[in-house]
N, C-alpha and C. Protein backbone atom coordinates (compact mmCIF):
# COMPACT_ATOMS: atom_id res chain seq x y z
N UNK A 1 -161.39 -26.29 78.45
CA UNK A 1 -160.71 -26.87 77.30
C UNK A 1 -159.36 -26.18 77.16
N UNK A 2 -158.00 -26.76 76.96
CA UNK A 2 -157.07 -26.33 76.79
C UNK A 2 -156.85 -25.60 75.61
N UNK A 3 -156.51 -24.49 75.82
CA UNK A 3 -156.09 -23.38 74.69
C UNK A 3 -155.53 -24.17 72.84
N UNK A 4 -155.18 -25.43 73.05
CA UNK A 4 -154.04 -26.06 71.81
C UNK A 4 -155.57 -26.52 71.22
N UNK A 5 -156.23 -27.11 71.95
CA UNK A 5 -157.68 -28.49 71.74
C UNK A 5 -158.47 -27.03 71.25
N UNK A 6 -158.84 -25.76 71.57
CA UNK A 6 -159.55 -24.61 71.34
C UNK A 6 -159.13 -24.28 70.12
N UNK A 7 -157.95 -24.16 69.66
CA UNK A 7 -156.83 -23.47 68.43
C UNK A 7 -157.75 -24.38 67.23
N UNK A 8 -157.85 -26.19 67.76
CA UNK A 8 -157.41 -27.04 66.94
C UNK A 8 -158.96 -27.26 66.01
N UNK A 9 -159.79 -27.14 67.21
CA UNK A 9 -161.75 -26.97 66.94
C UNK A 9 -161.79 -25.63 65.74
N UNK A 10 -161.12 -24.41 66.31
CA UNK A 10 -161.65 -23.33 65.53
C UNK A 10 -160.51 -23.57 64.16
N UNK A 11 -159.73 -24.24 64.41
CA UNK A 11 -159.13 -24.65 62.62
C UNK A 11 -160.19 -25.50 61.93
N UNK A 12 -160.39 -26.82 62.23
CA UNK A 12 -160.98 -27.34 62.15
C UNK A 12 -162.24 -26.73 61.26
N UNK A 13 -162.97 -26.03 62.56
CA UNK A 13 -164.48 -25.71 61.62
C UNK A 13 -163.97 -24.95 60.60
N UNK A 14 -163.10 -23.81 60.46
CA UNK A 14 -162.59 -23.03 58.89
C UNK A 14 -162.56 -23.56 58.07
N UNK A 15 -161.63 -24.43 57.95
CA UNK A 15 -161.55 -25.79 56.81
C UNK A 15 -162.88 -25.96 55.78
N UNK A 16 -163.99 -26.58 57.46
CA UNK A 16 -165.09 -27.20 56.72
C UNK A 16 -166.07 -26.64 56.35
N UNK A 17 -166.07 -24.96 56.49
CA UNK A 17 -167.24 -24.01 56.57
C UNK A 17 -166.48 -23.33 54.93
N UNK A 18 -167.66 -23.32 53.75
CA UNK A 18 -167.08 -22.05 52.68
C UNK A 18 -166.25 -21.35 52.90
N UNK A 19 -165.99 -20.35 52.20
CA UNK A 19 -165.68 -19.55 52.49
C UNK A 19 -166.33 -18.55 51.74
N UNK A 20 -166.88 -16.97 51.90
CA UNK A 20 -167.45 -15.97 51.37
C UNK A 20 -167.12 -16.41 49.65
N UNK A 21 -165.91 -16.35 49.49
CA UNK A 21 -165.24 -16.67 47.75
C UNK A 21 -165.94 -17.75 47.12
N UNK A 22 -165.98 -18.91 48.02
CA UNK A 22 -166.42 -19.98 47.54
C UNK A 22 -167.67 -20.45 47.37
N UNK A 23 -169.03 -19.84 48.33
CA UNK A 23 -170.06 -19.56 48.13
C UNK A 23 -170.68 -18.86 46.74
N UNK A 24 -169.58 -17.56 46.46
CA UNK A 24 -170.04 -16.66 45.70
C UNK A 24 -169.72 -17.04 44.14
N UNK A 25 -168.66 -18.19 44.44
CA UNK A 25 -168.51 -18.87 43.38
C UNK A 25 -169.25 -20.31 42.80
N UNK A 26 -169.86 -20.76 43.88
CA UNK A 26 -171.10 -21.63 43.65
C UNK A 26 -172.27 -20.86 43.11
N UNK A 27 -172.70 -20.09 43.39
CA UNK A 27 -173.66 -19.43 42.96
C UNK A 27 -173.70 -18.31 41.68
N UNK A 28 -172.46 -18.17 41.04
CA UNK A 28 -171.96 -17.92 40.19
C UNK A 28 -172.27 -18.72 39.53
N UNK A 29 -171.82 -19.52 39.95
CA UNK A 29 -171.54 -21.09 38.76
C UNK A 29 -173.23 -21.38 38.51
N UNK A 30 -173.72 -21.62 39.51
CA UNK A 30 -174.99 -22.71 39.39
C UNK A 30 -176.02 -21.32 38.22
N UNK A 31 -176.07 -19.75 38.51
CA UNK A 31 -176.65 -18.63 37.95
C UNK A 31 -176.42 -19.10 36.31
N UNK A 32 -174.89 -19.44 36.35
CA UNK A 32 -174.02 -19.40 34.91
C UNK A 32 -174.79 -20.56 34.06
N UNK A 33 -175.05 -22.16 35.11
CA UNK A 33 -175.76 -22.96 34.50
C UNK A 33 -176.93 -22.97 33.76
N UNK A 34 -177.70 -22.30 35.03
CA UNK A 34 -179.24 -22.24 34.52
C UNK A 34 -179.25 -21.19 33.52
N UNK A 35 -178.34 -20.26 33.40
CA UNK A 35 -178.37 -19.20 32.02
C UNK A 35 -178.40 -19.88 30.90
N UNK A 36 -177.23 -20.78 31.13
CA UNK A 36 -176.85 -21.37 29.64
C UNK A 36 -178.15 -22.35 29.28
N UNK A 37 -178.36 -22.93 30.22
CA UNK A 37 -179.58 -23.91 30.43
C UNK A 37 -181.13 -23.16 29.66
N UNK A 38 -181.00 -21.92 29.96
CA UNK A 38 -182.35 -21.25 29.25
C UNK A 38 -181.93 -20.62 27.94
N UNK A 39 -180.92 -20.45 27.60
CA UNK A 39 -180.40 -19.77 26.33
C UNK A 39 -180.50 -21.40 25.41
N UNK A 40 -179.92 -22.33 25.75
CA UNK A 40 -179.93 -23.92 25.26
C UNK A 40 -181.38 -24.06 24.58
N UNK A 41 -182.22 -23.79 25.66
CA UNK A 41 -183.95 -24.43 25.26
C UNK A 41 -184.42 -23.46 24.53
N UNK A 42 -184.20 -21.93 24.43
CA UNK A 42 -184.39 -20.60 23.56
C UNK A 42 -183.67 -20.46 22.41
N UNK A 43 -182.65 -21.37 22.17
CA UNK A 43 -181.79 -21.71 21.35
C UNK A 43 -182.85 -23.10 20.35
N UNK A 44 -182.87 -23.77 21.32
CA UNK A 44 -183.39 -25.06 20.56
C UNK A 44 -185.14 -24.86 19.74
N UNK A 45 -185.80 -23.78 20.66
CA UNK A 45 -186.94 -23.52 20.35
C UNK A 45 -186.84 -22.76 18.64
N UNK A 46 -186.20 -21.92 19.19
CA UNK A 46 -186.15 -20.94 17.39
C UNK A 46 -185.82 -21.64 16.57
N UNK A 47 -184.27 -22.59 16.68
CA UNK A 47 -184.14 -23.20 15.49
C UNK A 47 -184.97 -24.37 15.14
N UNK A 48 -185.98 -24.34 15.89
CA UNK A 48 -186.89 -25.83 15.56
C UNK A 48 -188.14 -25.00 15.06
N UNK A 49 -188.74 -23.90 14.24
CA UNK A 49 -189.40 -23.09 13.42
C UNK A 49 -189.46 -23.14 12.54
N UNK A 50 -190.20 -23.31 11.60
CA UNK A 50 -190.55 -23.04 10.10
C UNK A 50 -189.55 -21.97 9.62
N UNK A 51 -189.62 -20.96 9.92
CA UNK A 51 -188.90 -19.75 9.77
C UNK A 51 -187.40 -19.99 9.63
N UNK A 52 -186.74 -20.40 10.49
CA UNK A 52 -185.37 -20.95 10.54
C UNK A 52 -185.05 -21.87 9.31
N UNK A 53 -186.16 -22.91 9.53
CA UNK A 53 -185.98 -23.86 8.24
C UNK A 53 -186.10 -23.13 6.67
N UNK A 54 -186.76 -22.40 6.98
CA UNK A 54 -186.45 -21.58 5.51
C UNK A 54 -185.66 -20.54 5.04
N UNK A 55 -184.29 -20.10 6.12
CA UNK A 55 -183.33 -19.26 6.31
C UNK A 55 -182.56 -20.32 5.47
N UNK A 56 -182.45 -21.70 4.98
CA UNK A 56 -181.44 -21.68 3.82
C UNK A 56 -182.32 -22.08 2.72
N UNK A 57 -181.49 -21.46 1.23
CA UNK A 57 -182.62 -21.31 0.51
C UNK A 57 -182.86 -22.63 0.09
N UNK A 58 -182.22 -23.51 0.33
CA UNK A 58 -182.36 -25.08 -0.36
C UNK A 58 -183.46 -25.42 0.14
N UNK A 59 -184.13 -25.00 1.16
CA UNK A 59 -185.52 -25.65 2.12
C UNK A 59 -186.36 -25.12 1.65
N UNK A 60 -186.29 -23.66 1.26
CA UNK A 60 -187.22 -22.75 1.21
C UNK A 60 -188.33 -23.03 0.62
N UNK A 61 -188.60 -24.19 -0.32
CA UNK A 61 -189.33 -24.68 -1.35
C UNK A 61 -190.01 -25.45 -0.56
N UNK A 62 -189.87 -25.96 0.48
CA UNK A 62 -190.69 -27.35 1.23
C UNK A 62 -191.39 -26.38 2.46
N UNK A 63 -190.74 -25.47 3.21
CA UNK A 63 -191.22 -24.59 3.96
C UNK A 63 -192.59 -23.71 3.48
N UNK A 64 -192.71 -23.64 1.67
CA UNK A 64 -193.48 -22.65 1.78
C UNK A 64 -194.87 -24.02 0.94
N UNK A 65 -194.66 -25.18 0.30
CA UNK A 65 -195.18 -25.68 0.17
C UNK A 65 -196.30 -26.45 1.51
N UNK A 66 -195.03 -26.72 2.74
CA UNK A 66 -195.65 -26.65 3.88
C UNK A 66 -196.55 -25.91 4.73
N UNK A 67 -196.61 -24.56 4.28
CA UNK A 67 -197.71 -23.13 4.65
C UNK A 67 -199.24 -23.32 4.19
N UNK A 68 -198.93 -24.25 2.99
CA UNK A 68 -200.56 -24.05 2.90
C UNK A 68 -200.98 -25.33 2.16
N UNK A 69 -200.35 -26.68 3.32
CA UNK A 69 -200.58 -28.00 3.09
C UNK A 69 -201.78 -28.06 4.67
N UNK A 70 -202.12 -29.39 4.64
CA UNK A 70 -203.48 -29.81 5.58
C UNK A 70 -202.17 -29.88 6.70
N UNK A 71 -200.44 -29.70 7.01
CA UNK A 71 -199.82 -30.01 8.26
C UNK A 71 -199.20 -28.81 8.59
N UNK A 72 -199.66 -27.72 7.78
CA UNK A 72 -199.39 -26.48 8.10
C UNK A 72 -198.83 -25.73 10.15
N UNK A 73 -199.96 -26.55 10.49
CA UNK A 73 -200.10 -25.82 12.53
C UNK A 73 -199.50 -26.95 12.73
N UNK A 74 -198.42 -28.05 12.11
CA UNK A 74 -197.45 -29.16 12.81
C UNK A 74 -196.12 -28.17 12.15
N UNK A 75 -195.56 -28.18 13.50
CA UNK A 75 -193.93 -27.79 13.31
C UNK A 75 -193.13 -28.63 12.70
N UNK A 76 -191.72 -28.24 12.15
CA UNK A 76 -190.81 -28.94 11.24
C UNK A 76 -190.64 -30.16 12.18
N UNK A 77 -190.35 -29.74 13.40
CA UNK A 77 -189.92 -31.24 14.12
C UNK A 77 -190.71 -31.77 14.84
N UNK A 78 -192.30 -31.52 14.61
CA UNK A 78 -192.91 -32.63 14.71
C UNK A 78 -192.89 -34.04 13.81
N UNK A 79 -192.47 -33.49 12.58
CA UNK A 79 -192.83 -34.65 11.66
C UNK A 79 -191.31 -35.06 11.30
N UNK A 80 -190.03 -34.48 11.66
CA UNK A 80 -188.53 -34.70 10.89
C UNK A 80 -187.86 -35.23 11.97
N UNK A 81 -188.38 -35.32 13.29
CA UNK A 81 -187.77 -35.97 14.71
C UNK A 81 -188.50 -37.21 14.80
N UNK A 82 -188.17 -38.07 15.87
CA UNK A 82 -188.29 -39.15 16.43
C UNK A 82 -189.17 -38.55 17.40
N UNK A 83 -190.29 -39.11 17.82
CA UNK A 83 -191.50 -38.79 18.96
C UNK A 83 -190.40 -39.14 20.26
N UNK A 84 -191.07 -37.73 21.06
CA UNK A 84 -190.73 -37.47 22.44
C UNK A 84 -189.21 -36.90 22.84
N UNK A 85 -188.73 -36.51 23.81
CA UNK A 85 -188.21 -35.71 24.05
C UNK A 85 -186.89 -35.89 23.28
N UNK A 86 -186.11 -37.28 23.65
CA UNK A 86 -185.03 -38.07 23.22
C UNK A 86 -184.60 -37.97 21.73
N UNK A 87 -185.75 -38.17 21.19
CA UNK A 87 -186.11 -37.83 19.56
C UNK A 87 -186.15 -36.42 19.15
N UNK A 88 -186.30 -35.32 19.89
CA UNK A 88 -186.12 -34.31 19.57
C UNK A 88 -184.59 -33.86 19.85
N UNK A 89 -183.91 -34.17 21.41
CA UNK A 89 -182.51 -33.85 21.31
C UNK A 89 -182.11 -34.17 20.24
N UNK A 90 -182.24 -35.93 19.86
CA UNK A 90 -181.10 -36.07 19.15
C UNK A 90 -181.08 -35.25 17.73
N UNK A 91 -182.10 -34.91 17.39
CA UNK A 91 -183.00 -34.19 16.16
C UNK A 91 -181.53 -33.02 15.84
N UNK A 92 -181.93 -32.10 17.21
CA UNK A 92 -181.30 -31.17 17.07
C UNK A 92 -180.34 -31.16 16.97
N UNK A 93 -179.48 -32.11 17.87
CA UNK A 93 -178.08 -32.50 17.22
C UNK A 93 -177.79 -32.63 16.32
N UNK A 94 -178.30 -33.98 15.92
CA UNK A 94 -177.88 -33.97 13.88
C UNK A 94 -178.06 -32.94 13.54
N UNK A 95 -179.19 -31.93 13.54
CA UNK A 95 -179.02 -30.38 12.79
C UNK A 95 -177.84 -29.62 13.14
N UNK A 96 -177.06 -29.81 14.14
CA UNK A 96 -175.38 -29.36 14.09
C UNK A 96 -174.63 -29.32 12.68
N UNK A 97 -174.95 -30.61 12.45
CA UNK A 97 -174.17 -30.82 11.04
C UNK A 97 -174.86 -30.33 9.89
N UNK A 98 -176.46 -29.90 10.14
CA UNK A 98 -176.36 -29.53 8.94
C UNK A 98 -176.18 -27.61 9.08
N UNK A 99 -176.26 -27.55 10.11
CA UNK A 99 -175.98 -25.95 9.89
C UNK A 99 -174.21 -25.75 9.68
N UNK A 100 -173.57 -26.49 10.23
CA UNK A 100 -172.23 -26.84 9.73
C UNK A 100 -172.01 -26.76 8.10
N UNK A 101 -172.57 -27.91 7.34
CA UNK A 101 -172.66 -27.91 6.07
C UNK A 101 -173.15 -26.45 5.38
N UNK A 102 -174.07 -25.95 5.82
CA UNK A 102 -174.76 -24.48 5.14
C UNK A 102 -173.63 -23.17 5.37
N UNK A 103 -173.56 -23.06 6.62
CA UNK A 103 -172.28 -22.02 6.88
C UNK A 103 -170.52 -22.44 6.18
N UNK A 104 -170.22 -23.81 5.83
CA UNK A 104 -169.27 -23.73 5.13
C UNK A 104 -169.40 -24.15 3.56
N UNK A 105 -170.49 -24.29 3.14
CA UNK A 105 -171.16 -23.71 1.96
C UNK A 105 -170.75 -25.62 1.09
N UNK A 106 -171.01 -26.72 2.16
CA UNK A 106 -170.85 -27.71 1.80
C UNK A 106 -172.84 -28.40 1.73
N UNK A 107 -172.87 -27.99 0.72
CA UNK A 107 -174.36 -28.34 0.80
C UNK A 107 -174.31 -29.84 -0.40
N UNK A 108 -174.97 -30.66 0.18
CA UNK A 108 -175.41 -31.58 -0.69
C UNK A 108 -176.01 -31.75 -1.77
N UNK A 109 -175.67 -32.35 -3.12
CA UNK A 109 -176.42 -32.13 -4.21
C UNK A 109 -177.84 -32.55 -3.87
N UNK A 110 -178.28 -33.39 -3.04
CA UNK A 110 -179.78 -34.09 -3.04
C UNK A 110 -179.71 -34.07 -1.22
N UNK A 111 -181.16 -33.08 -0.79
CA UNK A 111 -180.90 -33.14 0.22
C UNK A 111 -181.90 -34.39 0.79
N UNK A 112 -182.12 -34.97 1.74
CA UNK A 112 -182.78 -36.29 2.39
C UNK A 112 -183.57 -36.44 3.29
N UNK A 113 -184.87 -35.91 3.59
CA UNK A 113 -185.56 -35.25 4.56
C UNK A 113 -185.62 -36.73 5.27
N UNK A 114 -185.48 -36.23 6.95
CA UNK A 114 -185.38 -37.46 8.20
C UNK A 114 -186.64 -37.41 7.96
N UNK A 115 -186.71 -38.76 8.36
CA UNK A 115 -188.00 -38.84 8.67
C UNK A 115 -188.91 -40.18 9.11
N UNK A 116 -189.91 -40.50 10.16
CA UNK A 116 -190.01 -41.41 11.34
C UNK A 116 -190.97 -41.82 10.84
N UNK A 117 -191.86 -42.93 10.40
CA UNK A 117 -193.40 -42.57 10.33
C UNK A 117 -194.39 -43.05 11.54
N UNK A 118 -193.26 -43.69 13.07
CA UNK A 118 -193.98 -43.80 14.02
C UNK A 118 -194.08 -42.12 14.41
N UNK A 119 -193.55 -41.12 13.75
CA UNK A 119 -194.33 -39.43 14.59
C UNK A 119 -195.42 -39.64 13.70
N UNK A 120 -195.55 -39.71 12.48
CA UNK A 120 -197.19 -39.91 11.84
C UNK A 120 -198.02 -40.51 12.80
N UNK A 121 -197.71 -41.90 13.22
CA UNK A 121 -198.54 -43.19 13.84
C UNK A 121 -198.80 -42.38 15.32
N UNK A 122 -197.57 -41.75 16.27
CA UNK A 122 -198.13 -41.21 17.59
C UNK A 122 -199.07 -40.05 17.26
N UNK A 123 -199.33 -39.13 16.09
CA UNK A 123 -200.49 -37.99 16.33
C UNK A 123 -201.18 -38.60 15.57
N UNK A 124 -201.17 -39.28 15.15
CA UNK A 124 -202.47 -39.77 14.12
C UNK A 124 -203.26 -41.22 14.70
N UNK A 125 -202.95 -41.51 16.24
CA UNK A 125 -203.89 -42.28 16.92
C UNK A 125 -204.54 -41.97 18.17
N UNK A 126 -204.71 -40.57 18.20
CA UNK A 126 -205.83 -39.87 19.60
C UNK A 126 -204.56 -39.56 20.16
N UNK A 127 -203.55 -38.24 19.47
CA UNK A 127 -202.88 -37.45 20.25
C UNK A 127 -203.63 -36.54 20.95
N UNK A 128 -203.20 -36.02 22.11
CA UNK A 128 -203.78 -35.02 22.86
C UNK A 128 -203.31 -33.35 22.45
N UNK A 129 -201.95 -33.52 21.55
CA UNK A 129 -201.53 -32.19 20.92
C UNK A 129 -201.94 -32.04 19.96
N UNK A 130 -202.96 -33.19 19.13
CA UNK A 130 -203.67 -32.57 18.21
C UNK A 130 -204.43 -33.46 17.58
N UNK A 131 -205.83 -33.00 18.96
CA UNK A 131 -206.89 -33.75 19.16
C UNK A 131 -207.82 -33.91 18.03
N UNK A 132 -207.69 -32.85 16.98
CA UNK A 132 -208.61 -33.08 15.47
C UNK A 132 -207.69 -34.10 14.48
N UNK A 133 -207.06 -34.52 14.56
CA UNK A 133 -206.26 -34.84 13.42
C UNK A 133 -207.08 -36.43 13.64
N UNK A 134 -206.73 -37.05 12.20
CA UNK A 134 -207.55 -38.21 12.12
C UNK A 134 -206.73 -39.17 12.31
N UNK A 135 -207.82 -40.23 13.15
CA UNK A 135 -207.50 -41.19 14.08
C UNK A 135 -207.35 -42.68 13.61
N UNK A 136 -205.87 -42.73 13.33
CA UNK A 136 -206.22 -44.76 12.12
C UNK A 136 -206.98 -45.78 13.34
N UNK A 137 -207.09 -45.26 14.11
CA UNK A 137 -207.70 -46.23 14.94
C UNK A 137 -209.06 -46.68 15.57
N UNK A 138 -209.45 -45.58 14.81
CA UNK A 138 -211.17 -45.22 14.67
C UNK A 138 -211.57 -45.90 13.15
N UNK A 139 -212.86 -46.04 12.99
CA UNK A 139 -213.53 -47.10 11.89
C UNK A 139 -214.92 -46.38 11.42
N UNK A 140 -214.86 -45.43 12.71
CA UNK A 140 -216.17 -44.60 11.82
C UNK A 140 -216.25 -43.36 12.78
N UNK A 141 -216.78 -42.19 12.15
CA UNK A 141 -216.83 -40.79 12.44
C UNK A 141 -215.95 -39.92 11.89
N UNK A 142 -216.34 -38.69 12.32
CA UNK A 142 -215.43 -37.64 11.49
C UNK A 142 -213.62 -38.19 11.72
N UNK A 143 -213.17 -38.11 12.59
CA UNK A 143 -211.93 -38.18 12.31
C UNK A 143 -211.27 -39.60 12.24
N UNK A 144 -212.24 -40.84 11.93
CA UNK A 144 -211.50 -41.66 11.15
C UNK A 144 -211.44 -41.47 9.88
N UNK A 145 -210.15 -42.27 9.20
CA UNK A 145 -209.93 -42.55 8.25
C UNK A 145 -210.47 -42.45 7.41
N UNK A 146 -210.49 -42.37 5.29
CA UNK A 146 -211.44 -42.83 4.92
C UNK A 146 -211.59 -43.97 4.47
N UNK A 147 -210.72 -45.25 4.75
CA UNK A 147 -210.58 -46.40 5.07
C UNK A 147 -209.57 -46.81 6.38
N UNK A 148 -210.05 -47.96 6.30
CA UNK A 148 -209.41 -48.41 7.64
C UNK A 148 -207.97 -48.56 7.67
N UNK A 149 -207.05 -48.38 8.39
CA UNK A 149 -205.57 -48.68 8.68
C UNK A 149 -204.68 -49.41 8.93
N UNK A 150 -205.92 -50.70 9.95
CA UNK A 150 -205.41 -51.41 10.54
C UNK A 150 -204.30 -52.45 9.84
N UNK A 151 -204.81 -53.24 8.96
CA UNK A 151 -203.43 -53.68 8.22
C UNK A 151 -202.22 -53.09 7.82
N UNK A 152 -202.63 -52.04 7.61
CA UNK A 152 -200.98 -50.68 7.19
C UNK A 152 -200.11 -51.10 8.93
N UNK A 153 -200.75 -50.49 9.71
CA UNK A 153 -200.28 -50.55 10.91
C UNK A 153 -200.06 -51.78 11.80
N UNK A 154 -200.95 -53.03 11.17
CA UNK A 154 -200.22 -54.26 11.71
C UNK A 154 -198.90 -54.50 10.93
N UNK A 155 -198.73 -54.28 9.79
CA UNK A 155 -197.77 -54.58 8.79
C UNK A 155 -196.43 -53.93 9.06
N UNK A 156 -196.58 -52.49 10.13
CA UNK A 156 -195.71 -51.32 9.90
C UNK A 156 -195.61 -50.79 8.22
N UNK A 157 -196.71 -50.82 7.82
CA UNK A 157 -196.10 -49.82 6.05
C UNK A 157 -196.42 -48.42 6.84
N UNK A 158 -195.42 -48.35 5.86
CA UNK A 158 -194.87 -46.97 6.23
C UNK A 158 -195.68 -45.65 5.49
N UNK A 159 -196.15 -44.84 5.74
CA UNK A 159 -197.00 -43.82 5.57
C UNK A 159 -197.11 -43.39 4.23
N UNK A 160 -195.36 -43.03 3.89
CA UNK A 160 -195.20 -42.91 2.66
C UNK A 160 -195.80 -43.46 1.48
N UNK A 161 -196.30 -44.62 1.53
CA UNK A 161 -196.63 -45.68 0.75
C UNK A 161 -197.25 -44.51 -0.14
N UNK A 162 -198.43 -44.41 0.62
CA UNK A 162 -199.61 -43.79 0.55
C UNK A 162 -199.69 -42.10 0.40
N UNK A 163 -198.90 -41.66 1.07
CA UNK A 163 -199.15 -40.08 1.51
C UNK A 163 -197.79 -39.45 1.36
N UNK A 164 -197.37 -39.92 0.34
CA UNK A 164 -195.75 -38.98 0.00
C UNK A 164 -196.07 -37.65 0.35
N UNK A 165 -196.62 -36.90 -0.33
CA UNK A 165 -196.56 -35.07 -0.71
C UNK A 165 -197.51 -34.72 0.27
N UNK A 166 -197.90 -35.73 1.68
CA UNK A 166 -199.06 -34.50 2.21
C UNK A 166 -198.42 -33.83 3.33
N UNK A 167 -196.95 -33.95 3.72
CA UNK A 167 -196.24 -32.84 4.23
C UNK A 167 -196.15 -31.71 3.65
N UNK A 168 -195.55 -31.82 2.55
CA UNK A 168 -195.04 -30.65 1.72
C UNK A 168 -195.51 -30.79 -0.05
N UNK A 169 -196.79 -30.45 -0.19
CA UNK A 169 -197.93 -30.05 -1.26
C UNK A 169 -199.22 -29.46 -0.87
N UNK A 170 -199.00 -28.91 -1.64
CA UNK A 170 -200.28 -27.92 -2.13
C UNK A 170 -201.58 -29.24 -2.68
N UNK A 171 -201.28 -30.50 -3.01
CA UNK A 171 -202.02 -31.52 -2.98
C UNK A 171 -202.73 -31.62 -1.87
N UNK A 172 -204.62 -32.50 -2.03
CA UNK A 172 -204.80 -32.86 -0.32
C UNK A 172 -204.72 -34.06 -0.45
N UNK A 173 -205.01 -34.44 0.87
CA UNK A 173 -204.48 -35.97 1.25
C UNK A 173 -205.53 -37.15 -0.04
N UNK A 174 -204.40 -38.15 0.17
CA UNK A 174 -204.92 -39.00 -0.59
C UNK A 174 -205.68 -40.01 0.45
């Protein structure tokens, strides 16, 4: 092979091969991702706690009413998110704004608890995260109802109708 065609191969492969810098900067980068990536979900975990929710004092009243209601072992965003994963991002997002509002001391006169009553309807028809809870879709045994549901739930009425305070009271269910 002529010495110019030899020059032109070993340019060539340099070009297309990393370089030490550029490796060390991929792997930098991708280390940097997955950091932020686990600080994100360690981030999202704490502030989705009872505990957190009662770090402003405006909550503090529903947090502790919630301690020793029948939904006590259900987390805040089981019942204040949209079921499944999608419903929880976006959850946490909107809570941007309200930790926004608390840190610049723009708090609302009446605050407005979110709230879905298809997350009622997904654990309360033979969830697997919380296999005791009672089942509107059962008609007899311990964890049905103590009437039947089925019209509530052909109708979509909404939970509330019925069960305002059994999130957050010291009341038991009606």
């Amino acid at each position: 092979m002529p010495p110019i065609k030899e020059a032109k191969n070993v340019l060539d492969k340099e070009q297309h091969e990393p370089t030490t810098k550029m490796k060390k900067a991929i792997i930098i980068t991708a280390l940097a991702i997955v950091l932020l990536g686990i600080l994100a979900l360690a981030g999202m975990h704490y502030t989705s706690q009872p505990n957190f929710c009662a770090s402003c004092h405006q909550i503090k009243p529903q947090v502790v009413s919630w301690s020793v209601g029948p939904h006590k072992d259900v987390t805040c965003l089981k019942c204040h998110a949209d079921p499944g994963t999608f419903g929880y991002v976006k959850r946490k997002i909107g809570g941007l704004n309200e930790v926004y509002l608390q840190v610049t001391n723009q708090i609302p006169d009446k605050i407005v608890a979110r709230f879905n009553p298809a997350t009622c309807i997904a654990c309360h028809t033979g969830s697997s995260q919380f296999p005791k809870a009672k089942n509107l879709l059962l008609t007899s045994g311990e964890l049905a109802p103590k009437f039947p549901h089925t019209e509530m739930l052909q109708n979509n009425t909404s939970c509330l109708t019925c069960h305002r305070s059994v999130g957050h009271s010291k009341a038991t269910e009606q």
